[in-house]
Protein backbone atom coordinates (compact mmCIF):
# COMPACT_ATOMS: atom_id res chain seq x y z
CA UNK A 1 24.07 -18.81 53.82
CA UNK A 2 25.68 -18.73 50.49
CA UNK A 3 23.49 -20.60 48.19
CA UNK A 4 20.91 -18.77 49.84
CA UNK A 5 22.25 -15.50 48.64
CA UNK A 6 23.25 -17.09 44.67
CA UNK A 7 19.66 -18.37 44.95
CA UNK A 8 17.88 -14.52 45.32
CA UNK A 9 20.72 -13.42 42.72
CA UNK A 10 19.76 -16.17 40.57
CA UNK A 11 15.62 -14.73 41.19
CA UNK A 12 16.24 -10.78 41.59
CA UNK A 13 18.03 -11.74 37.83
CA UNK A 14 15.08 -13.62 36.43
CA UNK A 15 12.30 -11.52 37.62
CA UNK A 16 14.18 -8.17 36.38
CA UNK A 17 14.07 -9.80 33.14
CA UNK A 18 10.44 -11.18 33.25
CA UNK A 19 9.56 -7.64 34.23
CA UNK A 20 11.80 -5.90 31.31
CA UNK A 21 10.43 -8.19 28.83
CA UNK A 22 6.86 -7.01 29.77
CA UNK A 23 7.72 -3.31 29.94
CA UNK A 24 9.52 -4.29 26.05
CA UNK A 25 6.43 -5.69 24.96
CA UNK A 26 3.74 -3.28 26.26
CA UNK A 27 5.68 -0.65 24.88
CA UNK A 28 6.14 -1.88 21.12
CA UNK A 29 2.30 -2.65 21.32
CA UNK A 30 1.92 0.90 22.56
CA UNK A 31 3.89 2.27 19.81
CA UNK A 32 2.25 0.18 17.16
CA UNK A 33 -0.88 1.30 18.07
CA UNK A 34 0.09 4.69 17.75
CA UNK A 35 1.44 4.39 14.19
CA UNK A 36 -1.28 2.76 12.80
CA UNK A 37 -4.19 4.55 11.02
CA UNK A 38 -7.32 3.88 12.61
CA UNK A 39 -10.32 2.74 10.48
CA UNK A 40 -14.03 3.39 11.54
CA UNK A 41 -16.29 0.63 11.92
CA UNK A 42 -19.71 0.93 10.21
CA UNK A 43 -22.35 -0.48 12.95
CA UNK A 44 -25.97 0.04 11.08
CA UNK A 45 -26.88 1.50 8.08
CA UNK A 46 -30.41 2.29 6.54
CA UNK A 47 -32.17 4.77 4.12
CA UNK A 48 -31.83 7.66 6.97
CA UNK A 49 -28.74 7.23 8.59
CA UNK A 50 -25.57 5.39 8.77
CA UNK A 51 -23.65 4.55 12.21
CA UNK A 52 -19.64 3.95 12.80
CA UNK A 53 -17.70 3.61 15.69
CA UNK A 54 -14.10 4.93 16.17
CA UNK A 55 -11.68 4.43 18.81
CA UNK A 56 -8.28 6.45 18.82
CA UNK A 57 -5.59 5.62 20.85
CA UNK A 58 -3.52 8.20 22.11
CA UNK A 59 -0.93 9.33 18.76
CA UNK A 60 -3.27 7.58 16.84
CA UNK A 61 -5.02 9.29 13.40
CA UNK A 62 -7.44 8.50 11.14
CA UNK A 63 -6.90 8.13 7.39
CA UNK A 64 -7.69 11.51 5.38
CA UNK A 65 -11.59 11.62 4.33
CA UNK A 66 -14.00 13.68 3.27
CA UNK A 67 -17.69 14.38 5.36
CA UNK A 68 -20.32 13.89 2.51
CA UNK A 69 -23.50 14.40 5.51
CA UNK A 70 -24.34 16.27 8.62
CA UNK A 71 -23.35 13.91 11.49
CA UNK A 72 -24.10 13.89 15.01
CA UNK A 73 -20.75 12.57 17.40
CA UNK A 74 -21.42 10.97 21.07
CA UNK A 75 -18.23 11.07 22.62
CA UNK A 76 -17.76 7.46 24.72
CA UNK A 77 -14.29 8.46 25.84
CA UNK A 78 -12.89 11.99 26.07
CA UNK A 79 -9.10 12.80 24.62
CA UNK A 80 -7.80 15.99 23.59
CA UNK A 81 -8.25 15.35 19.16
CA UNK A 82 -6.56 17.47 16.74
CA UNK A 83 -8.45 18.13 13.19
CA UNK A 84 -5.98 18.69 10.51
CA UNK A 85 -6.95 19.89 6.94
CA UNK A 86 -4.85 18.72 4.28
CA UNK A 87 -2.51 21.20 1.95
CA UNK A 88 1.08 22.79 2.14
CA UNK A 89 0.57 24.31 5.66
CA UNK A 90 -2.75 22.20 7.18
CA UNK A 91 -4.47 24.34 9.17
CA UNK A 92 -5.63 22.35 12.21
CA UNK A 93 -7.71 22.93 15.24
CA UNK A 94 -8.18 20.93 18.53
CA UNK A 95 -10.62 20.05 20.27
CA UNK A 96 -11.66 18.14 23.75
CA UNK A 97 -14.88 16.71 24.12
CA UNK A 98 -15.61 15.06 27.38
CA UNK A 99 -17.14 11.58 27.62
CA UNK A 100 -20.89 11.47 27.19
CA UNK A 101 -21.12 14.73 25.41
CA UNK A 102 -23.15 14.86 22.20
CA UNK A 103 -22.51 17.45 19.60
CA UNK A 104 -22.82 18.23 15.88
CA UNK A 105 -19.99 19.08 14.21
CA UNK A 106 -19.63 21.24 11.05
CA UNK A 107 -18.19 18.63 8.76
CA UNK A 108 -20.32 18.05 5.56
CA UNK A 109 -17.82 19.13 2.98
CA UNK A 110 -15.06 18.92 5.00
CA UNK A 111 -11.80 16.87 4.10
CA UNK A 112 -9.44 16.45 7.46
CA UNK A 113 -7.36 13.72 9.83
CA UNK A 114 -8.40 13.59 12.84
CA UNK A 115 -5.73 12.73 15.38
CA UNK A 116 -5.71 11.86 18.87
CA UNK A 117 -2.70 14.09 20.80
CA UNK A 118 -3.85 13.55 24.15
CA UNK A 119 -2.58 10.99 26.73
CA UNK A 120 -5.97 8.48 26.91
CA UNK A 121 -7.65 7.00 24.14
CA UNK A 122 -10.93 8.73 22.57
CA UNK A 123 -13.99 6.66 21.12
CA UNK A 124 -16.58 7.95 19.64
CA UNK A 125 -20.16 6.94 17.52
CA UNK A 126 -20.92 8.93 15.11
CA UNK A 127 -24.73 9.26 13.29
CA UNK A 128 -24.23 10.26 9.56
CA UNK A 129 -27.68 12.00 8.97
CA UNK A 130 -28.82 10.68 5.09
CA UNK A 131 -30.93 13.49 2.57
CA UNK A 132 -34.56 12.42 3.30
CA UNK A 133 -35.69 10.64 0.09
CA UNK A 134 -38.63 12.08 -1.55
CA UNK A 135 -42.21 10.23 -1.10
């Protein structure tokens, strides 16, 4: 019975450390995620309009920019996303949108970070709407 029992010592020991090592590494990519800036990814652009995709995960922000166009936003997945304008005390606003919701945004002019403070990650396309050129 003894090497029996230094045998499920020897396995409780490993697999507490295969499992620790896991939890270690899910949460420093977790973490990592978080600190990073997020960069939009530019999916089509034309004379009318130009198309990005941007995923947040949760903690996550995007770098400071400025809207130059109207833009329409269809929310893939829903978080809770704070919008924070820059100066000595940003004023900031937040924000849920649900997934499949599709709404239009006051932002031509407007110079913010967005930042995702809720628990799941958010993802979004958003439709910058180009001046139509003269014929």
């Amino acid at each position: 019975m003894r090497p029996f029992a230094i045998t499920m010592r020897i396995g409780i020991v490993i697999g507490s450390s295969v499992a620790l090592g896991a939890l270690l590494l899910l949460t420093h990519n977790l973490l990592s995620a978080a600190s990073t800036v997020a960069q939009p990814t530019l999916l089509l652009e034309n004379n009318r309009v130009r198309v990005w995709s941007l995923t947040l995960e949760p903690g996550q922000s995007t770098a400071q920019h400025t809207h130059e166009l109207d833009e329409i936003v269809i929310c893939l997945e829903g978080s809770r996303i704070k919008s924070r304008k820059p100066g000595p005390e940003p004023e900031g606003e937040t924000f849920q949108p649900n997934a499949g919701e599709v709404f239009m945004p006051p932002v031509k002019g407007v110079t913010h970070i967005l930042t995702n403070v809720g628990p799941t990650r958010y993802k979004q396309i958003s439709i910058e709407l180009k001046e139509p050129q003269p014929r």
